[in-house]
PDB file of N, CA and C in Angstrom:
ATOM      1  N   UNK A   1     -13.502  -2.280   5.318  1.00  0.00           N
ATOM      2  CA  UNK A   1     -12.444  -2.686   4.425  1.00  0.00           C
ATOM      3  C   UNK A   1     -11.621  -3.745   5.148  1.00  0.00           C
ATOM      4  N   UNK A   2     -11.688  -4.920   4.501  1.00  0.00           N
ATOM      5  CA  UNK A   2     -10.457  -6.103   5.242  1.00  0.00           C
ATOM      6  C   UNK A   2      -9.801  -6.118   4.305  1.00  0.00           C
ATOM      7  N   UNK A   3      -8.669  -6.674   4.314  1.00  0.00           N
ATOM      8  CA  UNK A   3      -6.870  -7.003   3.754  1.00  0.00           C
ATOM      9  C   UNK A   3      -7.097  -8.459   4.099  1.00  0.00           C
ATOM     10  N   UNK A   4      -6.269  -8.929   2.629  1.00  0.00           N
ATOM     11  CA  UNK A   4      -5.975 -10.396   2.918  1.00  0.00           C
ATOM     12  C   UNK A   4      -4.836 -10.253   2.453  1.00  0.00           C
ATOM     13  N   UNK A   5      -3.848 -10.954   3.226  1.00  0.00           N
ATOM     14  CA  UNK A   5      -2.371 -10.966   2.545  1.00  0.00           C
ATOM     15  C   UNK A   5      -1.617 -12.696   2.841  1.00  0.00           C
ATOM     16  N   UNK A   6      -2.194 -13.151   3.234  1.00  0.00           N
ATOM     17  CA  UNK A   6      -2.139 -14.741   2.910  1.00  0.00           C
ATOM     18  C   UNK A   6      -2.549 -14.819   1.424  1.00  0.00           C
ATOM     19  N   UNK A   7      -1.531 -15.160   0.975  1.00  0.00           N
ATOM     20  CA  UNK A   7      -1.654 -15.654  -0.791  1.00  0.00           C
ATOM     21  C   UNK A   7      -1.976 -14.359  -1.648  1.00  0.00           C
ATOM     22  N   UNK A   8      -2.538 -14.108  -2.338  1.00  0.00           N
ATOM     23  CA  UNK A   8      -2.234 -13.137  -2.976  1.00  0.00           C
ATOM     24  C   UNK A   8      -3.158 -12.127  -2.095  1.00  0.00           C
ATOM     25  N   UNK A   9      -2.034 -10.688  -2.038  1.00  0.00           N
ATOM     26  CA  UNK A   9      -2.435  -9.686  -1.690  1.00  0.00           C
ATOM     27  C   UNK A   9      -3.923  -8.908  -2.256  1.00  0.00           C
ATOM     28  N   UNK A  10      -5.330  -8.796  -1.255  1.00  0.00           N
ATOM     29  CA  UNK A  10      -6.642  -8.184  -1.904  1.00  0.00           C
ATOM     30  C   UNK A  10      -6.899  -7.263  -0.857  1.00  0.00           C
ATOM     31  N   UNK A  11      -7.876  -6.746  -1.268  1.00  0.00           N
ATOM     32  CA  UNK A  11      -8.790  -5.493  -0.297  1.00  0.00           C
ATOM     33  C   UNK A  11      -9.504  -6.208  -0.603  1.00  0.00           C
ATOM     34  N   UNK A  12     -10.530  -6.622   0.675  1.00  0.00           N
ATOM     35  CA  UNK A  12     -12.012  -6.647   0.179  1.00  0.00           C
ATOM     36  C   UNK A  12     -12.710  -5.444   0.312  1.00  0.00           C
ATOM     37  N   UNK A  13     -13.073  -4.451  -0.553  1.00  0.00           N
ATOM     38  CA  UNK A  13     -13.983  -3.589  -0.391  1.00  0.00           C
ATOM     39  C   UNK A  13     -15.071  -3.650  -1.077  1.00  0.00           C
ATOM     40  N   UNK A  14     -16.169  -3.502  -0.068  1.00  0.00           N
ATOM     41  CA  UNK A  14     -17.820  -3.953  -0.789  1.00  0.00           C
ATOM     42  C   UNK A  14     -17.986  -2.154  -1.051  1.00  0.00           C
ATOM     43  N   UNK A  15     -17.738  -1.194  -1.238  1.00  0.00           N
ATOM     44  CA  UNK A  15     -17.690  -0.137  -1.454  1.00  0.00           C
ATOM     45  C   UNK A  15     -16.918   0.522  -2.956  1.00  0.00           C
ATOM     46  N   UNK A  16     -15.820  -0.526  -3.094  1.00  0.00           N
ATOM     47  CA  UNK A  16     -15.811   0.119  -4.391  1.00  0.00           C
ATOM     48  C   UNK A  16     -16.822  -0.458  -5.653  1.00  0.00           C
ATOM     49  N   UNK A  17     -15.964   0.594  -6.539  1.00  0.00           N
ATOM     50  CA  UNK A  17     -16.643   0.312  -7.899  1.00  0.00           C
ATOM     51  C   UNK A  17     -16.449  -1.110  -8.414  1.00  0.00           C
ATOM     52  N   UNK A  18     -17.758  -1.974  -8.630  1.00  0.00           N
ATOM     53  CA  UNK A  18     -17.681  -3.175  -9.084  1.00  0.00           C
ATOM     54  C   UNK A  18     -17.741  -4.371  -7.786  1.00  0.00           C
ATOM     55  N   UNK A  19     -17.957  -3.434  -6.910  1.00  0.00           N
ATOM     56  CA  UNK A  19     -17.454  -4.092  -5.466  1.00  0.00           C
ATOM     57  C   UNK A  19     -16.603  -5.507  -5.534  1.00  0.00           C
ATOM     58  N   UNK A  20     -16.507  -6.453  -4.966  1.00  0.00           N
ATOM     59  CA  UNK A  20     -15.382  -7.522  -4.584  1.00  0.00           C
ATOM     60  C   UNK A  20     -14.407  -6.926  -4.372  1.00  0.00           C
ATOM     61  N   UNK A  21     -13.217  -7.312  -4.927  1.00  0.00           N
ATOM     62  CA  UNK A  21     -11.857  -7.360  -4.006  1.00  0.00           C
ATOM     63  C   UNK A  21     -10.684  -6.784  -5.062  1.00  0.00           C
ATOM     64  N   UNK A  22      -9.761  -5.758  -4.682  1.00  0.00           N
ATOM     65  CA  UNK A  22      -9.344  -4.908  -5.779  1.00  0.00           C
ATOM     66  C   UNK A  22      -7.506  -5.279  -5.146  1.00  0.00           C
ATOM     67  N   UNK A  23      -6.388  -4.767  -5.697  1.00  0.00           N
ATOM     68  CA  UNK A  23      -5.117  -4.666  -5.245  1.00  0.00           C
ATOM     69  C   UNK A  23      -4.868  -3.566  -5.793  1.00  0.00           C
ATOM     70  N   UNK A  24      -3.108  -3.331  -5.335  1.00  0.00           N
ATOM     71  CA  UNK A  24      -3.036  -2.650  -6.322  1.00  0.00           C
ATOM     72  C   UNK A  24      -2.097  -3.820  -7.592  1.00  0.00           C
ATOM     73  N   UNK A  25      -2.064  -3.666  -8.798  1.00  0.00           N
ATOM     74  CA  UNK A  25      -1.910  -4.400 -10.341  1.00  0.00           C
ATOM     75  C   UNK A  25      -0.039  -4.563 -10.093  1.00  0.00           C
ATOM     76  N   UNK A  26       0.751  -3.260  -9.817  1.00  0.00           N
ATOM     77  CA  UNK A  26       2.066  -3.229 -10.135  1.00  0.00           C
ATOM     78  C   UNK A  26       2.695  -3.957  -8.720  1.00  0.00           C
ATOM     79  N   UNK A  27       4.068  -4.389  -8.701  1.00  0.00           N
ATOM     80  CA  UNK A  27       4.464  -5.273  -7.681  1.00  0.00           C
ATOM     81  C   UNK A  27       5.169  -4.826  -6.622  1.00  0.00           C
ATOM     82  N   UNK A  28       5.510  -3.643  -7.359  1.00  0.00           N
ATOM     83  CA  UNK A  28       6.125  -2.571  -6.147  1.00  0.00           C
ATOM     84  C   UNK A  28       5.113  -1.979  -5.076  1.00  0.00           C
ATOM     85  N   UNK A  29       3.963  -1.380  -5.728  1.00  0.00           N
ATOM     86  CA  UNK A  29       2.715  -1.005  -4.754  1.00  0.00           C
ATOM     87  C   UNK A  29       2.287  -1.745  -4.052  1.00  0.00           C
ATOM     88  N   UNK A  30       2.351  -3.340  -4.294  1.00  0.00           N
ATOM     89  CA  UNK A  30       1.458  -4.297  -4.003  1.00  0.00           C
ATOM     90  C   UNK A  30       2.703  -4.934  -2.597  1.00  0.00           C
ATOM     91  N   UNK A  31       3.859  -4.691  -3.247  1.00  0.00           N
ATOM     92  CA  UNK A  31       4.523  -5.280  -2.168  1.00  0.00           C
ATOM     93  C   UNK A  31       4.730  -4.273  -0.956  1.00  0.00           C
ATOM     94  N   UNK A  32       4.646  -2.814  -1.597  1.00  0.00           N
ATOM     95  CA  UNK A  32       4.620  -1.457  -0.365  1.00  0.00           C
ATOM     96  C   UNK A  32       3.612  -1.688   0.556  1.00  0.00           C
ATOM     97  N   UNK A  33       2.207  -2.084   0.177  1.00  0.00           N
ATOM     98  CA  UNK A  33       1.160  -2.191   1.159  1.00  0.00           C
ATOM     99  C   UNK A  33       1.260  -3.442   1.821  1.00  0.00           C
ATOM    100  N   UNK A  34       1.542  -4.390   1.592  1.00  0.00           N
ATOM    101  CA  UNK A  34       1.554  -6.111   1.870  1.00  0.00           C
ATOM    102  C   UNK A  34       2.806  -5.540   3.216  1.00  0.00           C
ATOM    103  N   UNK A  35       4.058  -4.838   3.006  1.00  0.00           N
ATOM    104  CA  UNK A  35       5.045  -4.364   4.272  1.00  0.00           C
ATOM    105  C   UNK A  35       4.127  -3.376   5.095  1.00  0.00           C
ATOM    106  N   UNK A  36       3.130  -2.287   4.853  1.00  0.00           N
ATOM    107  CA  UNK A  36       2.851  -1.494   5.764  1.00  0.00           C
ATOM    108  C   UNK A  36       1.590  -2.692   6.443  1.00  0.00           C
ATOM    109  N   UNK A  37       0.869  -3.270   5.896  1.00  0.00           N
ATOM    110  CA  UNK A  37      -0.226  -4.242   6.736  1.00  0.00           C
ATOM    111  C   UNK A  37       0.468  -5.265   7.677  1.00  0.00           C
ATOM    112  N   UNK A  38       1.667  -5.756   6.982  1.00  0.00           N
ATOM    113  CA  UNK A  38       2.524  -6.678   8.394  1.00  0.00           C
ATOM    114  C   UNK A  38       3.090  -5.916   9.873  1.00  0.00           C
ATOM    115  N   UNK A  39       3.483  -4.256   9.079  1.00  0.00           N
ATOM    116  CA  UNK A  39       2.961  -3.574  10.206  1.00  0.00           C
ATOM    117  C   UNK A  39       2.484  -2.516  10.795  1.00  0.00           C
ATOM    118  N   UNK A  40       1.216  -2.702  10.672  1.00  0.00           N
ATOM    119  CA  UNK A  40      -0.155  -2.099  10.995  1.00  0.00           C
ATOM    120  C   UNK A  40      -0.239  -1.393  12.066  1.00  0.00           C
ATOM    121  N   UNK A  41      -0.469  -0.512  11.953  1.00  0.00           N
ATOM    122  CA  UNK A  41      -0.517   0.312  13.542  1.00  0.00           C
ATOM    123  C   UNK A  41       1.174   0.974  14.089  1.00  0.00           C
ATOM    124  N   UNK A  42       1.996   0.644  13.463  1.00  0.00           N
ATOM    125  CA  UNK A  42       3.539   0.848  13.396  1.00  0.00           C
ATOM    126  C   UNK A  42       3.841   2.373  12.947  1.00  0.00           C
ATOM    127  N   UNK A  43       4.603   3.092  12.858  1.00  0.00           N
ATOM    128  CA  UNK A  43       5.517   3.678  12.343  1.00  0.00           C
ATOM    129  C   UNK A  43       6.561   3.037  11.559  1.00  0.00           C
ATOM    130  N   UNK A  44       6.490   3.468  10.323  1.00  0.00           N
ATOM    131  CA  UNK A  44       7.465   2.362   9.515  1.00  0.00           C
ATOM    132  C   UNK A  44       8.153   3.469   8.868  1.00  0.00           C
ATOM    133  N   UNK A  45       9.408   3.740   8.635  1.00  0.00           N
ATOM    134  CA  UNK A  45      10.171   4.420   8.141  1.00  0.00           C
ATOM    135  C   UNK A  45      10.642   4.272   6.607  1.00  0.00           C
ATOM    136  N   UNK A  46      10.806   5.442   6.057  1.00  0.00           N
ATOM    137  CA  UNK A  46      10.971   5.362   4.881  1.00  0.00           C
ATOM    138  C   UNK A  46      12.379   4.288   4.016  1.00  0.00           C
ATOM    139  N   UNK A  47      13.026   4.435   4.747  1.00  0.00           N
ATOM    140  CA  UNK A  47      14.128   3.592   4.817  1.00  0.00           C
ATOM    141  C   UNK A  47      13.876   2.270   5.052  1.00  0.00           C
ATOM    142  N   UNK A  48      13.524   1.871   6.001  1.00  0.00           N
ATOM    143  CA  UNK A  48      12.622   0.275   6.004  1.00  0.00           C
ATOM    144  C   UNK A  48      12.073  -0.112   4.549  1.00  0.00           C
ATOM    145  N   UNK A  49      11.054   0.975   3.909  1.00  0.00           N
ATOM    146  CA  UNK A  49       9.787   0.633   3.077  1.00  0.00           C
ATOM    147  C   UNK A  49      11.069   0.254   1.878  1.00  0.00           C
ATOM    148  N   UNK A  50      12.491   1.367   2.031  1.00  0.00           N
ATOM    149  CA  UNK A  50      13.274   1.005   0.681  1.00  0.00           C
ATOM    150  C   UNK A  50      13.978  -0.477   0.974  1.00  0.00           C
ATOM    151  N   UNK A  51      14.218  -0.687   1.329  1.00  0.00           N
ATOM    152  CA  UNK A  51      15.081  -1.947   1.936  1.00  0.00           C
ATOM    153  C   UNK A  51      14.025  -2.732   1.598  1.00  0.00           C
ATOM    154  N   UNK A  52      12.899  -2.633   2.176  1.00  0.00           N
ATOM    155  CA  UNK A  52      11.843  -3.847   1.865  1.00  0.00           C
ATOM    156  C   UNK A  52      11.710  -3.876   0.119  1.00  0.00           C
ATOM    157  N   UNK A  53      11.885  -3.110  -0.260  1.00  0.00           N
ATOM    158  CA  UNK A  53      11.343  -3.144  -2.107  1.00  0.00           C
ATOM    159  C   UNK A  53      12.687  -3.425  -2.506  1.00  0.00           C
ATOM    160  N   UNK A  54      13.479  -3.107  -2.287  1.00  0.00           N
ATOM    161  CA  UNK A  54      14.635  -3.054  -3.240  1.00  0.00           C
ATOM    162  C   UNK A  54      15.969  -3.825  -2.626  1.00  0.00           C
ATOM    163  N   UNK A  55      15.950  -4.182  -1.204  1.00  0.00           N
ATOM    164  CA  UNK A  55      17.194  -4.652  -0.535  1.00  0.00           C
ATOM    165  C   UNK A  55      18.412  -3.660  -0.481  1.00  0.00           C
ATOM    166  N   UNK A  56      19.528  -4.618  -1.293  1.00  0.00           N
ATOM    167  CA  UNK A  56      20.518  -4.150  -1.010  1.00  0.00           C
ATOM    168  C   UNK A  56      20.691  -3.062  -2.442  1.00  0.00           C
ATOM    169  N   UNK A  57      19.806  -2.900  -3.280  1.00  0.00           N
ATOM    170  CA  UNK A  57      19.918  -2.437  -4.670  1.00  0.00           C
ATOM    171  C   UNK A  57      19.002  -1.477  -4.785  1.00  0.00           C
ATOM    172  N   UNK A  58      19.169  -0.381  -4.172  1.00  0.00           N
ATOM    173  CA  UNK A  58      17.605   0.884  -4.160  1.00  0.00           C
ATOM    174  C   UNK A  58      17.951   2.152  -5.631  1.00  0.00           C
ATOM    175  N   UNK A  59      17.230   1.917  -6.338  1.00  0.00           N
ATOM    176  CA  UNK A  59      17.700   3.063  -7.450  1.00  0.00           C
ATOM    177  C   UNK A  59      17.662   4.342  -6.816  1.00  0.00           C
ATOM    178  N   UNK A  60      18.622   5.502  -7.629  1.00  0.00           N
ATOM    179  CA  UNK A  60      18.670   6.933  -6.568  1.00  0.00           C
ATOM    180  C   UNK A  60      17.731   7.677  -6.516  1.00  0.00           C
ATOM    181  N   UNK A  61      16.953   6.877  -7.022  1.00  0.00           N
ATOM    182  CA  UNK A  61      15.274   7.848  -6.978  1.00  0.00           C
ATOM    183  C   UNK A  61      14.311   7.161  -5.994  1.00  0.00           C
ATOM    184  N   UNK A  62      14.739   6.592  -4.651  1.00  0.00           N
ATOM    185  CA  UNK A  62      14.176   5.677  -4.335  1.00  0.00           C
ATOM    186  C   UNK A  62      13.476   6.392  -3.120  1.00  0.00           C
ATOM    187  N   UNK A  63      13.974   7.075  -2.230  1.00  0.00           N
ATOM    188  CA  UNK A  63      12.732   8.085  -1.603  1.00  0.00           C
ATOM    189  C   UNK A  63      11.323   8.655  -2.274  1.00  0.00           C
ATOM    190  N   UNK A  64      12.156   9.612  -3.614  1.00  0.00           N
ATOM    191  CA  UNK A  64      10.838   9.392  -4.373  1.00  0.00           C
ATOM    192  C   UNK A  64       9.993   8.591  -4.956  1.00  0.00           C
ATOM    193  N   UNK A  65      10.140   7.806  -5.005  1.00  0.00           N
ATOM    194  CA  UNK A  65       9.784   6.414  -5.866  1.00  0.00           C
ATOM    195  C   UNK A  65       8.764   6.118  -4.795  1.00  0.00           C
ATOM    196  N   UNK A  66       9.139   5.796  -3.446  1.00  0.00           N
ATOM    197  CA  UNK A  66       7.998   5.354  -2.688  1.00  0.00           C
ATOM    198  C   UNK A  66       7.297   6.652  -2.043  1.00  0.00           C
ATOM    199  N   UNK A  67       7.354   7.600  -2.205  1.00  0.00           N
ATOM    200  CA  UNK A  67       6.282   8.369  -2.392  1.00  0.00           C
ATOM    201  C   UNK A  67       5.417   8.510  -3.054  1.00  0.00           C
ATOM    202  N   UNK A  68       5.642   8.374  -4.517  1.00  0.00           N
ATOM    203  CA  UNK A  68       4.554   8.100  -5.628  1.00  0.00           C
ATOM    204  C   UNK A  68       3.779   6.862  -5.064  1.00  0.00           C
ATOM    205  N   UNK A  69       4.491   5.775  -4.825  1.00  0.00           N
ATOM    206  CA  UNK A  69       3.851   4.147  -4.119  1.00  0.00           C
ATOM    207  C   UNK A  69       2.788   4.478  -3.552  1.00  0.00           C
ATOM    208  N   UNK A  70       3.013   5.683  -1.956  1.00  0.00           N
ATOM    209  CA  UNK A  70       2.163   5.653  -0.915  1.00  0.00           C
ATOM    210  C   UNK A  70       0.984   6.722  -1.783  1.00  0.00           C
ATOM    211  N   UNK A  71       1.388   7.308  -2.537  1.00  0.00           N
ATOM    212  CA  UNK A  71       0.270   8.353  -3.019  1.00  0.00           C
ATOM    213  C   UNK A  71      -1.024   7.551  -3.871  1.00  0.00           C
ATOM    214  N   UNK A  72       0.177   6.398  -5.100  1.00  0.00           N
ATOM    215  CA  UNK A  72      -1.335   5.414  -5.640  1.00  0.00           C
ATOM    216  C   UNK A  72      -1.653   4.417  -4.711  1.00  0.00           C
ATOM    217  N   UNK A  73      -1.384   3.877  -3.544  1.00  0.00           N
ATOM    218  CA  UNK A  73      -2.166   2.932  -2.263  1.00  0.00           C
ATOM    219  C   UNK A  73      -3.085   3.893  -1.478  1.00  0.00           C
ATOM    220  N   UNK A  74      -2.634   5.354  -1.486  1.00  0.00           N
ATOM    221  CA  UNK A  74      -3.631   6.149  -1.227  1.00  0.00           C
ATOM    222  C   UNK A  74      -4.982   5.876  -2.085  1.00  0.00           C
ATOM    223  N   UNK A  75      -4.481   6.073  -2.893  1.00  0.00           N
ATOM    224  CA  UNK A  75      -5.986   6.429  -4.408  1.00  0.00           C
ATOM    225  C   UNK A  75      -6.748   5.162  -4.084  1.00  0.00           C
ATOM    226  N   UNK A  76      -6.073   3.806  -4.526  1.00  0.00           N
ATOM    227  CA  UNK A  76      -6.839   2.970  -4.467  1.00  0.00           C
ATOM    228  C   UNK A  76      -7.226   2.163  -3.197  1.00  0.00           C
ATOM    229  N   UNK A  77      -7.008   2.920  -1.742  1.00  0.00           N
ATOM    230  CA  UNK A  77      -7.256   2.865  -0.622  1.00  0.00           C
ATOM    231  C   UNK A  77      -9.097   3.934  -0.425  1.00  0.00           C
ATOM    232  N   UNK A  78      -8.832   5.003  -1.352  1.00  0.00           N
ATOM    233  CA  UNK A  78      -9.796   5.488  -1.269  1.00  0.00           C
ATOM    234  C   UNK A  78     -11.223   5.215  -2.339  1.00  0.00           C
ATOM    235  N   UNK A  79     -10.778   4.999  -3.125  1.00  0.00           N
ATOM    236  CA  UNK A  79     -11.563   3.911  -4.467  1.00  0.00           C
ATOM    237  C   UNK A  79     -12.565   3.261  -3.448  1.00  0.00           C
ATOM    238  N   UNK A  80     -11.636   2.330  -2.725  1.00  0.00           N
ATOM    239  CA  UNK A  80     -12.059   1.188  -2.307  1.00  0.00           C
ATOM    240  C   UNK A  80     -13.007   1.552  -0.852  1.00  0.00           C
ATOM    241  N   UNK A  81     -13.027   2.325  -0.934  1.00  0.00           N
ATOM    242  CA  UNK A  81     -13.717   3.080   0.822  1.00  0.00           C
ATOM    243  C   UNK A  81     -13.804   4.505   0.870  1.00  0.00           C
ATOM    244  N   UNK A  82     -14.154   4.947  -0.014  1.00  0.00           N
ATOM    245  CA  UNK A  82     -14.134   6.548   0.214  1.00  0.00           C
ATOM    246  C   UNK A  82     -14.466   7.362   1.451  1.00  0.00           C
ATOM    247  N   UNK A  83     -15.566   6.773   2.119  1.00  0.00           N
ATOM    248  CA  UNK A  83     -15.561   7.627   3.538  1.00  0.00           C
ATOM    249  C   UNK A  83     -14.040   7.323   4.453  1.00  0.00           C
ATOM    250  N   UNK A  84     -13.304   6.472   4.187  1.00  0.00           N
ATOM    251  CA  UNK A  84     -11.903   6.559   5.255  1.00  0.00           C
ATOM    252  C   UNK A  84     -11.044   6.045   4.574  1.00  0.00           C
ATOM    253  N   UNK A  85     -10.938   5.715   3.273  1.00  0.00           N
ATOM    254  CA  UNK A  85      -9.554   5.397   2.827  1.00  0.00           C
ATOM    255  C   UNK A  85      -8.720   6.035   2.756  1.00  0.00           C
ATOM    256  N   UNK A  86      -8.460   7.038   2.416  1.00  0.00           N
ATOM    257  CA  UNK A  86      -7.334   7.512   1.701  1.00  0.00           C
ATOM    258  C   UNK A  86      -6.581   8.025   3.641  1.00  0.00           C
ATOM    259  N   UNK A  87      -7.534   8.157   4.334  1.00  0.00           N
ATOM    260  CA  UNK A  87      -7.186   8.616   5.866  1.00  0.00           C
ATOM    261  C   UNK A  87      -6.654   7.037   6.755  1.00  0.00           C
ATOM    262  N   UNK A  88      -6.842   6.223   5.633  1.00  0.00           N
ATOM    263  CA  UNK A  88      -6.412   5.201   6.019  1.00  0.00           C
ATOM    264  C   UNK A  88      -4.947   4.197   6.465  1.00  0.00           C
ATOM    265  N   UNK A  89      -3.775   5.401   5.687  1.00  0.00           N
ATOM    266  CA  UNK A  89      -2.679   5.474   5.316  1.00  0.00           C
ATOM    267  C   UNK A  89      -1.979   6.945   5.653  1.00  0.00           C
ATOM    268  N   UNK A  90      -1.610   7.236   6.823  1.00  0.00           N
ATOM    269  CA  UNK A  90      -1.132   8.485   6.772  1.00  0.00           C
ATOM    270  C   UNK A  90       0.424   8.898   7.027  1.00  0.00           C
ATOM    271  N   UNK A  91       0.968   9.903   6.751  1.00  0.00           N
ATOM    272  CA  UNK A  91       2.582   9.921   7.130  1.00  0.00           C
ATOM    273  C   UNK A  91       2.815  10.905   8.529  1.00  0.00           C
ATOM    274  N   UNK A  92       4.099  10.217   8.940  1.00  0.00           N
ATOM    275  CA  UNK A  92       4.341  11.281   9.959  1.00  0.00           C
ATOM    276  C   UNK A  92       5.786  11.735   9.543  1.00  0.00           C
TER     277      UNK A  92
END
């Protein structure tokens, strides 16, 4: 599985369905994964991920909110690679 995030955000996965290159569609997901790939290998805090989506304006559902995020970048992390996607993204 490679990531391109120069220009528009893709997965290339030759593994999923339809194979080529999938995202995720909504701009919040798309911008949640595009912040965890800049940093990769990091610990990134939940607080960071809100600030990054929302700035200075986080609705009060916004912990939860990016939980649902990391749960569908899960799905379509695993779509896209089923032997290691979804293990591809994990929390601490």
């Amino acid at each position: 599985m490679k990531f391109r995030i120069l220009g528009p955000l893709e997965i290339d996965a030759p593994e999923a369905e339809g194979a080529g290159s999938c995202a995720p569609r909504a701009a919040k997901p798309r911008a949640l994964l595009a912040a965890l790939l800049v940093r990769a290998g990091e610990v990134v805090s939940v607080d960071s991920l809100i600030e990054e989506l929302w700035r200075n304006d986080p609705p009060r559902t916004a912990t939860t909110t990016v939980q649902v995020y990391v749960s569908q970048v899960r799905k379509l992390l695993h779509a896209a690679a089923p032997a290691y996607g979804r293990d591809a993204l994990l929390t601490r």
